[in-house]
PDB file of N, CA and C in Angstrom:
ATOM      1  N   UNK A   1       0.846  -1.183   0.000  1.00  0.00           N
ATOM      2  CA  UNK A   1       0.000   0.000   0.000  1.00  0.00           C
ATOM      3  C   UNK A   1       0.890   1.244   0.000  1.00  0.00           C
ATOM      4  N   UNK A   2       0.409   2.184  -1.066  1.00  0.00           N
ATOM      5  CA  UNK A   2       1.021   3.301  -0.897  1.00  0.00           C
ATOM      6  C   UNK A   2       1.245   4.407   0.376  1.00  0.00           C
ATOM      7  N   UNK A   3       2.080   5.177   0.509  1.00  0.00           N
ATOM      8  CA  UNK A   3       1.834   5.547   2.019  1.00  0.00           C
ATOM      9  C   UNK A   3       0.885   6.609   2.093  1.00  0.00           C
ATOM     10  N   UNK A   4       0.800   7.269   1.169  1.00  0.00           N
ATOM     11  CA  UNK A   4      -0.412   7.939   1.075  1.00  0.00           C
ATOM     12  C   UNK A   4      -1.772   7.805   1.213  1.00  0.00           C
ATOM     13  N   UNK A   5      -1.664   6.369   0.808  1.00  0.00           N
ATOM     14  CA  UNK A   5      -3.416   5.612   1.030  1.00  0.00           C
ATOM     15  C   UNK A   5      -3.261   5.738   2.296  1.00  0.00           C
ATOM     16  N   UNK A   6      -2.366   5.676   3.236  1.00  0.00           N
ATOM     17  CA  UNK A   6      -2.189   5.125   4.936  1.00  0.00           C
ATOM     18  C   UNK A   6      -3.011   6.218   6.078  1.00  0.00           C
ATOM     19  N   UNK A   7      -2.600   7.746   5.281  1.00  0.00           N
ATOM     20  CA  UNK A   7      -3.004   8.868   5.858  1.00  0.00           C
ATOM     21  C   UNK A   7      -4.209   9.276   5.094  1.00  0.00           C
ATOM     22  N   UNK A   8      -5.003   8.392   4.031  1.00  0.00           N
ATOM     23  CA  UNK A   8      -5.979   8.626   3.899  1.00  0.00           C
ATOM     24  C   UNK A   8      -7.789   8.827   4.810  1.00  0.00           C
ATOM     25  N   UNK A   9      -7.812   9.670   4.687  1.00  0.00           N
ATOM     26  CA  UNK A   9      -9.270   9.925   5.478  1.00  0.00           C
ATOM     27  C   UNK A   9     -10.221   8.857   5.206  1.00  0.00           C
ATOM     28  N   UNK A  10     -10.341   8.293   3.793  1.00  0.00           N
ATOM     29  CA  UNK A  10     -11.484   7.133   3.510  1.00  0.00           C
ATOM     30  C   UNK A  10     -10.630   5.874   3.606  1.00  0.00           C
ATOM     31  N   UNK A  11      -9.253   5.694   4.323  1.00  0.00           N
ATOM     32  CA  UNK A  11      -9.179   4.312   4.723  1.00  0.00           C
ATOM     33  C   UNK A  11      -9.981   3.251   5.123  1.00  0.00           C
ATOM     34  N   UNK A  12     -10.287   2.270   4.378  1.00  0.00           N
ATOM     35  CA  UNK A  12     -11.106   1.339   5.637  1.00  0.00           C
ATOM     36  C   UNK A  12     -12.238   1.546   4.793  1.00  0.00           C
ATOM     37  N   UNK A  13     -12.672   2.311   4.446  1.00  0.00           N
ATOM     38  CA  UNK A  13     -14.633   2.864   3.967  1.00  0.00           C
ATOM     39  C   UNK A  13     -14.744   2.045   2.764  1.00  0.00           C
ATOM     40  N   UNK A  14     -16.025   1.451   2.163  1.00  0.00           N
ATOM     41  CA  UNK A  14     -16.192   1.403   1.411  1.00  0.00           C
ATOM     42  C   UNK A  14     -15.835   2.139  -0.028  1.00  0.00           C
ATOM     43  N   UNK A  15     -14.889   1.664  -0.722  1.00  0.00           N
ATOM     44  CA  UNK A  15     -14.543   2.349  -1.364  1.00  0.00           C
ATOM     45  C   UNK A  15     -15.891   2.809  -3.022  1.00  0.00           C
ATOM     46  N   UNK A  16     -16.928   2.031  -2.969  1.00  0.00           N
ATOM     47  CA  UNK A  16     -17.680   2.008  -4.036  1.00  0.00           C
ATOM     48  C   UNK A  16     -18.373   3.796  -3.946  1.00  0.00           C
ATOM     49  N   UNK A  17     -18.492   3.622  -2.944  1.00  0.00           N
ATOM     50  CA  UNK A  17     -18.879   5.611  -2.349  1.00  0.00           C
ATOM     51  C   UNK A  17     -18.056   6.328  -3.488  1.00  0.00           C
ATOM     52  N   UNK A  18     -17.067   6.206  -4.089  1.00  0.00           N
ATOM     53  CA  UNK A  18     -16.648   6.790  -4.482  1.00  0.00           C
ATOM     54  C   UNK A  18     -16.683   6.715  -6.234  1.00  0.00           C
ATOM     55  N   UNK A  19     -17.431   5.967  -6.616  1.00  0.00           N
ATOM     56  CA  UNK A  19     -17.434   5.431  -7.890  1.00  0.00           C
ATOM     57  C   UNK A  19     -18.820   4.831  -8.155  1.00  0.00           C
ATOM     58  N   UNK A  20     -19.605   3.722  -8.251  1.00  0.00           N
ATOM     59  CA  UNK A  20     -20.759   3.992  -8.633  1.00  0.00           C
ATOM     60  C   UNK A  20     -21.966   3.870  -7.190  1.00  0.00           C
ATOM     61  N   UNK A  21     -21.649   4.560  -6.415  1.00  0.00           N
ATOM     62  CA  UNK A  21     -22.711   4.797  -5.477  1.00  0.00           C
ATOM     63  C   UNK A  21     -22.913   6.672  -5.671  1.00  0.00           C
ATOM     64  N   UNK A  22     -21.542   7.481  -5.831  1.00  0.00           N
ATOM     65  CA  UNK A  22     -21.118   8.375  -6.248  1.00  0.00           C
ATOM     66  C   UNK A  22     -22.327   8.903  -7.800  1.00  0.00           C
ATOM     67  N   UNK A  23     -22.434   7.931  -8.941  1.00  0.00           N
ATOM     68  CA  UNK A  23     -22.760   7.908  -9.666  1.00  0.00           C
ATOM     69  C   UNK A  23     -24.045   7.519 -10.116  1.00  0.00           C
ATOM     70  N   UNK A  24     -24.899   6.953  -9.154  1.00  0.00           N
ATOM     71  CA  UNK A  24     -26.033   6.805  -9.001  1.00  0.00           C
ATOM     72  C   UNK A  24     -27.030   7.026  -7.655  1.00  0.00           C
ATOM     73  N   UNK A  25     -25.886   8.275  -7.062  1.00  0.00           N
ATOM     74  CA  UNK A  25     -26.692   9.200  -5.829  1.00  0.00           C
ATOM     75  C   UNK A  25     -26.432  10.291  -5.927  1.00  0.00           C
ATOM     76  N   UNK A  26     -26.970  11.079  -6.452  1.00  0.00           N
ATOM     77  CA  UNK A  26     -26.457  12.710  -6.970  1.00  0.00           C
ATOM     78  C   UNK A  26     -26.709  13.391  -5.709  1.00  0.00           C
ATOM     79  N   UNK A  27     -27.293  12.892  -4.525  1.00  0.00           N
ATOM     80  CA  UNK A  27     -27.283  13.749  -3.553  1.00  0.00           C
ATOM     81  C   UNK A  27     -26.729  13.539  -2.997  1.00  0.00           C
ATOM     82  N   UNK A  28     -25.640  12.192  -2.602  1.00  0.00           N
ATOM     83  CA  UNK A  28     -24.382  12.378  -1.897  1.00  0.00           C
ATOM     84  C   UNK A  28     -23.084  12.892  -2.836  1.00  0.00           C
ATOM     85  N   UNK A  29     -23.520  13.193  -3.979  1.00  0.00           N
ATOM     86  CA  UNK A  29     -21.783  13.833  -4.842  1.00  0.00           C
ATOM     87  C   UNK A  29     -21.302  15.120  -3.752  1.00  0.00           C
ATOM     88  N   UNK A  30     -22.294  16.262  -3.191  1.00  0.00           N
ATOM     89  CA  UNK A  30     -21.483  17.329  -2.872  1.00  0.00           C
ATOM     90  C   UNK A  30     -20.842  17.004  -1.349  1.00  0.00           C
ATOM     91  N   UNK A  31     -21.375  15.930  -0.669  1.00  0.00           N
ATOM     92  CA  UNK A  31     -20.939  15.230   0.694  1.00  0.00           C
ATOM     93  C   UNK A  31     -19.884  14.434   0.301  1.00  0.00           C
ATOM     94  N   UNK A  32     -19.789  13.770  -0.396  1.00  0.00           N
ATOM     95  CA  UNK A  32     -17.897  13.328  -0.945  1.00  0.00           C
ATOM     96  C   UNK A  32     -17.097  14.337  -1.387  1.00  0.00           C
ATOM     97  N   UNK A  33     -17.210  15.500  -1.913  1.00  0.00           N
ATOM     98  CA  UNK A  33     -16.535  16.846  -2.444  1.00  0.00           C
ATOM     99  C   UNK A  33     -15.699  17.161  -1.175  1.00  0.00           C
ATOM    100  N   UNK A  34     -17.039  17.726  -0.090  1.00  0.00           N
ATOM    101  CA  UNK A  34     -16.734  17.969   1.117  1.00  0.00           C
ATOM    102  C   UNK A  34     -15.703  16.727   1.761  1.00  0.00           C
ATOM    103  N   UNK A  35     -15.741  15.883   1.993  1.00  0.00           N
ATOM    104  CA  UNK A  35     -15.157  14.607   2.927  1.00  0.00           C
ATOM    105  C   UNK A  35     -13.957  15.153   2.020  1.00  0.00           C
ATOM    106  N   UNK A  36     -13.610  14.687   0.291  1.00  0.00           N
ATOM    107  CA  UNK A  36     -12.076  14.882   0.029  1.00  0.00           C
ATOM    108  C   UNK A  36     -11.693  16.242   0.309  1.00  0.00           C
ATOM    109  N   UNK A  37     -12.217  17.051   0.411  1.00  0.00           N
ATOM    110  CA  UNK A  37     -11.418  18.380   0.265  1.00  0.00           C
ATOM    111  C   UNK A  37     -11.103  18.288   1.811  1.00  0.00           C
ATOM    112  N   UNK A  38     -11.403  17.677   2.740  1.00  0.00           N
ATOM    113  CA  UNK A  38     -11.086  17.678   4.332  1.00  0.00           C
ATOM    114  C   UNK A  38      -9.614  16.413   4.396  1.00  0.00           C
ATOM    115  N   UNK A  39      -9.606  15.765   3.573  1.00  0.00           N
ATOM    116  CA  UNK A  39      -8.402  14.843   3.832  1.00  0.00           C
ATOM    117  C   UNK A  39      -6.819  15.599   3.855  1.00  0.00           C
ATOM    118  N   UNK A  40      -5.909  15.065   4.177  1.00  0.00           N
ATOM    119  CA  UNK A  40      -4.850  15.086   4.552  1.00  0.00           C
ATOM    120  C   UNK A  40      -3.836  14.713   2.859  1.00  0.00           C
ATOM    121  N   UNK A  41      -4.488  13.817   2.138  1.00  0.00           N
ATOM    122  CA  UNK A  41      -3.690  13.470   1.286  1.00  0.00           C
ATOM    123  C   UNK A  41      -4.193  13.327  -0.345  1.00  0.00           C
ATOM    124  N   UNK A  42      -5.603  14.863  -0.044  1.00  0.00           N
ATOM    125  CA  UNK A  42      -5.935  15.127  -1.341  1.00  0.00           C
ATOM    126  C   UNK A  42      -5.476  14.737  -2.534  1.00  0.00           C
ATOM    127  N   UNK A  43      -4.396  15.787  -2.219  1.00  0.00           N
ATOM    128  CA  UNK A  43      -3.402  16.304  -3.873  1.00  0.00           C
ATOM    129  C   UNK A  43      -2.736  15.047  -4.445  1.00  0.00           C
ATOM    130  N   UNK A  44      -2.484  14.063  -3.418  1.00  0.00           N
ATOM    131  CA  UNK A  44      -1.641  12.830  -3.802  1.00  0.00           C
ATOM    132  C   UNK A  44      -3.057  12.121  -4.234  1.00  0.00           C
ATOM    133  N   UNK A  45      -3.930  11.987  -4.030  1.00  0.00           N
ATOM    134  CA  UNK A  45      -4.975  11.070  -4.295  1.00  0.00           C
ATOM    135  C   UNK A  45      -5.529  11.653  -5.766  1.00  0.00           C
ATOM    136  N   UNK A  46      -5.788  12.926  -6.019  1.00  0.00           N
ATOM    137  CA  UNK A  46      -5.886  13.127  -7.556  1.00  0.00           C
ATOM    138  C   UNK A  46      -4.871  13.210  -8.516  1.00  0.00           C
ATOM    139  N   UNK A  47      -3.305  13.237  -8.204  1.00  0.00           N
ATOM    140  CA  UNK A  47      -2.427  13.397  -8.814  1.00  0.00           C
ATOM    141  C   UNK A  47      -2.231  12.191  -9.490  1.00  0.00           C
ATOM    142  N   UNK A  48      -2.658  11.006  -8.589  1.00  0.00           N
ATOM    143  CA  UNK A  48      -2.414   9.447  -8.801  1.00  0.00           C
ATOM    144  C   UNK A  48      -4.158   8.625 -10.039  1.00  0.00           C
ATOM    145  N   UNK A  49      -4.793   9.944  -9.659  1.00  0.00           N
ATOM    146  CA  UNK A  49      -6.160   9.284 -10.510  1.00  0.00           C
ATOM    147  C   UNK A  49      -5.417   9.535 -11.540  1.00  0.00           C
ATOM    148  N   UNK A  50      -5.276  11.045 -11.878  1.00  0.00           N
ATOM    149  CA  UNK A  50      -4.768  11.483 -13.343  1.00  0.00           C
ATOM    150  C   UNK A  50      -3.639  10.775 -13.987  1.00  0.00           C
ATOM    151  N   UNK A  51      -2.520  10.407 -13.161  1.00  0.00           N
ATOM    152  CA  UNK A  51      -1.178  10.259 -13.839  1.00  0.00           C
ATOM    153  C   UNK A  51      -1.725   8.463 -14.222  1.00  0.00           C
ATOM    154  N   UNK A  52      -2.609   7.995 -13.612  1.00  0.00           N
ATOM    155  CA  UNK A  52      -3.146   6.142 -13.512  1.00  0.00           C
ATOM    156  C   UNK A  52      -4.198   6.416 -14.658  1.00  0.00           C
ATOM    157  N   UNK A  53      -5.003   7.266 -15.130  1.00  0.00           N
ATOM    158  CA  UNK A  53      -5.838   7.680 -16.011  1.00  0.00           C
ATOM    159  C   UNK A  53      -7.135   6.494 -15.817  1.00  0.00           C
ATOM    160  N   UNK A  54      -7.298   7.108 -14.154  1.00  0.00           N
ATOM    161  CA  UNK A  54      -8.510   6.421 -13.402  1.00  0.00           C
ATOM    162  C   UNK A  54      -9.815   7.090 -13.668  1.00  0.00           C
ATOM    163  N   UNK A  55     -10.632   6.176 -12.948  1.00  0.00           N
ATOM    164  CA  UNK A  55     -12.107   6.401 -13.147  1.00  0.00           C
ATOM    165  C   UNK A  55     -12.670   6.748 -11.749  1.00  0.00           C
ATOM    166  N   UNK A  56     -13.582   7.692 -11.880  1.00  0.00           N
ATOM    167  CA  UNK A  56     -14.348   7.334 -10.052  1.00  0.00           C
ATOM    168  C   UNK A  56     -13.823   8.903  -9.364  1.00  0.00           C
ATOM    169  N   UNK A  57     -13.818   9.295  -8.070  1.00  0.00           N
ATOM    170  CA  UNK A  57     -13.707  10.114  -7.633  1.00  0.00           C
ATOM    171  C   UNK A  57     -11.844  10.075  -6.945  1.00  0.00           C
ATOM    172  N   UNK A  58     -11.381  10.701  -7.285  1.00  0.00           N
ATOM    173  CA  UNK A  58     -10.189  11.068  -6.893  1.00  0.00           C
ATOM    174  C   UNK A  58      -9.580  12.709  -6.591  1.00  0.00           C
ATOM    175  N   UNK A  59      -9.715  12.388  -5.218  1.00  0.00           N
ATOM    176  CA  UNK A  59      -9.068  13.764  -4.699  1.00  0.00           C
ATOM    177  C   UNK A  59     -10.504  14.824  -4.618  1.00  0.00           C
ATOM    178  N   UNK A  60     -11.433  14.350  -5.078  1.00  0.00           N
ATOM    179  CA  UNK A  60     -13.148  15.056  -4.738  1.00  0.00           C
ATOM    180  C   UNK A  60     -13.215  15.382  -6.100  1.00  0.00           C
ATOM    181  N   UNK A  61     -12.374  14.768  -7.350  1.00  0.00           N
ATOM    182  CA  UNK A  61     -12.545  15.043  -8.358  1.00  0.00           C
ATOM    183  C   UNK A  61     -13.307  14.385  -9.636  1.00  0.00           C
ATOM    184  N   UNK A  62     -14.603  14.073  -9.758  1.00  0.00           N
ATOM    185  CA  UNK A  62     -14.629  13.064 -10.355  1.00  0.00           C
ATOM    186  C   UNK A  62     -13.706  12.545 -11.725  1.00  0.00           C
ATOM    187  N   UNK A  63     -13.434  11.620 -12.143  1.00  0.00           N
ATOM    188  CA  UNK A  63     -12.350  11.581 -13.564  1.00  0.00           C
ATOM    189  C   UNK A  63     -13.073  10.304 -14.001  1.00  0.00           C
ATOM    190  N   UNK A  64     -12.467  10.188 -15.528  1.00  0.00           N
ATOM    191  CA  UNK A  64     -12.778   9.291 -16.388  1.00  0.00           C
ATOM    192  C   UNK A  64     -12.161   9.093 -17.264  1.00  0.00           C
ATOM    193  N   UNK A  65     -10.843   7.926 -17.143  1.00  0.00           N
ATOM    194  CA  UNK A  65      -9.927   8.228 -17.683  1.00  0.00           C
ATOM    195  C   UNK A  65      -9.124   9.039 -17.453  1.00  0.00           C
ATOM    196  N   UNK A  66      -8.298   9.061 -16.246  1.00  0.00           N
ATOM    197  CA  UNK A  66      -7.446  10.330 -15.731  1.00  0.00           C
ATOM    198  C   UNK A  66      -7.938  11.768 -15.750  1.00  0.00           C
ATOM    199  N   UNK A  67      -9.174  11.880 -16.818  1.00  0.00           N
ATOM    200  CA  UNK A  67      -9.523  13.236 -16.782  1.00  0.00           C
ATOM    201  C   UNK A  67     -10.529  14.170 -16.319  1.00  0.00           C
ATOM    202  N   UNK A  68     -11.437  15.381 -16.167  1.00  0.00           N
ATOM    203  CA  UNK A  68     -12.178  15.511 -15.353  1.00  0.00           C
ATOM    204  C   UNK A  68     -13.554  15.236 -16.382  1.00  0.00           C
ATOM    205  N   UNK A  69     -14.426  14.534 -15.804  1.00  0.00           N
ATOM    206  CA  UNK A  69     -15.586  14.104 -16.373  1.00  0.00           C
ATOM    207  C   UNK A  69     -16.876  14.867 -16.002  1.00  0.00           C
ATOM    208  N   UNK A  70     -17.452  15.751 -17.090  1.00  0.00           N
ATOM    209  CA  UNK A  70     -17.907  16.688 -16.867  1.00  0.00           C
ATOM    210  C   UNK A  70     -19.767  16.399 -16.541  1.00  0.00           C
ATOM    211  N   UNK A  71     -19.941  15.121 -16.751  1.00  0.00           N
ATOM    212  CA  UNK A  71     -21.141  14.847 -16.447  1.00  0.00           C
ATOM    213  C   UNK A  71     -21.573  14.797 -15.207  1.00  0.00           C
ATOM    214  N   UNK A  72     -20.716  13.749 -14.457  1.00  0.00           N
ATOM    215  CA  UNK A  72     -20.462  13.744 -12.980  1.00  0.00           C
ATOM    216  C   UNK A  72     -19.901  14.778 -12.275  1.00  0.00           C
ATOM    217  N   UNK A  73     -19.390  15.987 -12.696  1.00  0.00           N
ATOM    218  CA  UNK A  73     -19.333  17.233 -12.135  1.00  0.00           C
ATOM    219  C   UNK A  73     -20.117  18.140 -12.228  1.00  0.00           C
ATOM    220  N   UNK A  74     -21.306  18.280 -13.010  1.00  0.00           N
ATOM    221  CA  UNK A  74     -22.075  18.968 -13.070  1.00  0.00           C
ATOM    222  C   UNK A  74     -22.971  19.593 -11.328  1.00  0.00           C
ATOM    223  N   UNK A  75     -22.460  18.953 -10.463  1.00  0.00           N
ATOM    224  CA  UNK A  75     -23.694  19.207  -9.397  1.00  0.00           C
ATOM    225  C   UNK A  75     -22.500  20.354  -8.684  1.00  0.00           C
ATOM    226  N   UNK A  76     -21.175  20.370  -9.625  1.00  0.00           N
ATOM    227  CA  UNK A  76     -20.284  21.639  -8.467  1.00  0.00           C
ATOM    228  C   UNK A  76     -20.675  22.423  -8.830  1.00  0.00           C
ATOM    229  N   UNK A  77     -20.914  23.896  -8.258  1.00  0.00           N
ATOM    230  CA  UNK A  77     -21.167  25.443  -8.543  1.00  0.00           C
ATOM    231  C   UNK A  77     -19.366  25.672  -8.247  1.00  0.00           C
ATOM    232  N   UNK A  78     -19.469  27.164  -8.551  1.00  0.00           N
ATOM    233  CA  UNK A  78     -18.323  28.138  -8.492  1.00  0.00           C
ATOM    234  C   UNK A  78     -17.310  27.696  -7.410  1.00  0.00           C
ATOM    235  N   UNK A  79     -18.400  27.968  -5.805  1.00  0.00           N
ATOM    236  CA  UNK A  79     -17.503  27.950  -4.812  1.00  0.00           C
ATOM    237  C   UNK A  79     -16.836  26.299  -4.368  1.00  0.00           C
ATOM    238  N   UNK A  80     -17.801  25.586  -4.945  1.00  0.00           N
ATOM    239  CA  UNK A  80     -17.113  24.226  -4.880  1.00  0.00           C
ATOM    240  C   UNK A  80     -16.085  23.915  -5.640  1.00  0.00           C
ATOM    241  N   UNK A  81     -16.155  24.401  -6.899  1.00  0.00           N
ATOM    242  CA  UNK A  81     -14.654  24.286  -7.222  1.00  0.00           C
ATOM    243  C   UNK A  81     -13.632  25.202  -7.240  1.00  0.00           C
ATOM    244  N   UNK A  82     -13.846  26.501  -6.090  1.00  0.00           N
ATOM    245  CA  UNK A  82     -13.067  27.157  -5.811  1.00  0.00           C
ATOM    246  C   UNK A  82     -12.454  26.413  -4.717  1.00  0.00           C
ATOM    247  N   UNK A  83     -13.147  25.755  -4.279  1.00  0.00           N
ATOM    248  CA  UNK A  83     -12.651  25.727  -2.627  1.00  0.00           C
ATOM    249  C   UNK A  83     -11.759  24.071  -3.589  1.00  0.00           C
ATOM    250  N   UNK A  84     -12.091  23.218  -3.859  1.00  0.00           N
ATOM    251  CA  UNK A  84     -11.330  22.475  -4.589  1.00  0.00           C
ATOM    252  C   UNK A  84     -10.143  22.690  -4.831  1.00  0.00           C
ATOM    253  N   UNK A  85     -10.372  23.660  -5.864  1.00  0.00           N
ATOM    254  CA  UNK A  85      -8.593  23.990  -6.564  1.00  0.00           C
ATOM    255  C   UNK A  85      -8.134  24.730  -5.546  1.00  0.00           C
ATOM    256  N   UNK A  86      -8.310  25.376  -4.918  1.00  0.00           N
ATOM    257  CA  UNK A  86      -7.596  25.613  -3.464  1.00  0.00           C
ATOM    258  C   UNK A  86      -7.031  24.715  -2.748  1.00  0.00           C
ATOM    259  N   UNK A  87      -7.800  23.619  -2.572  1.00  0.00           N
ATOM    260  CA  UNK A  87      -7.287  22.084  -1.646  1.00  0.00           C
ATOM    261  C   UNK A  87      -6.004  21.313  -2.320  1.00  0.00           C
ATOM    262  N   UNK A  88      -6.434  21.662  -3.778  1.00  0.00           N
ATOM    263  CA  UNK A  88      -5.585  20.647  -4.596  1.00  0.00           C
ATOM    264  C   UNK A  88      -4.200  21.453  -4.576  1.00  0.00           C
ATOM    265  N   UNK A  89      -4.507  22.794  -4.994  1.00  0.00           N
ATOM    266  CA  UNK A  89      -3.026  23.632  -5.303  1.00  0.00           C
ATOM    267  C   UNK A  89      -2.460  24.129  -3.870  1.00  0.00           C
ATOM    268  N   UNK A  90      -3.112  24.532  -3.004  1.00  0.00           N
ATOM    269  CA  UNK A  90      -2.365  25.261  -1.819  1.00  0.00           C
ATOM    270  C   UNK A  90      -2.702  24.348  -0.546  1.00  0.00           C
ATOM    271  N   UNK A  91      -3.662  23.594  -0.495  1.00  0.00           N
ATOM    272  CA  UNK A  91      -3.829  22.767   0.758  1.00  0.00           C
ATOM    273  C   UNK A  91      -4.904  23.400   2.202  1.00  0.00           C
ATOM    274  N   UNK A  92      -5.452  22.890   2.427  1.00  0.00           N
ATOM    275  CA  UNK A  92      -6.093  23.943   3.835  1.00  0.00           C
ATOM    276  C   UNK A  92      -5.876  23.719   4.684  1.00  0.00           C
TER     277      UNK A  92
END
């Protein structure tokens, strides 16, 4: 295991939350946004979707194919992905 998974906040959790429970509960997408943008090891967790050219939520990002998948992002407004690229680039 990577050591990054170790200091992950969703250690242990069901990981499907993040991929098709994610994808067929549009009212928990902005409650996973929230949970990743609170982890410790964000930036490593989307850096690794993109550079793996994964599927599913990484880093509170959804992707598809390493990239950002704009269907499944549709439920962010402005400040959600302000506060995002904030988490990802500077950290909180």
């Amino acid at each position: 295991m990577s050591k990054w998974r170790e200091k992950a906040k969703c250690l242990g959790m069901d990981t499907n939350i993040f991929f098709d429970k994610y994808e067929e509960d549009k009212s928990m997408s902005s409650t996973i946004d929230k949970f990743c943008r609170q982890c410790p090891v964000q930036r490593d967790c989307f850096a690794v979707g993109v550079s793996n050219k994964e599927w599913g939520v990484w880093g509170g990002v959804y992707l598809k194919e390493g990239k950002l998948d704009k269907e499944f992002n549709l439920h962010k407004d402005k400040k959600n992905w302000f506060d995002t690229w904030q988490a990802l680039t500077m950290g909180e």
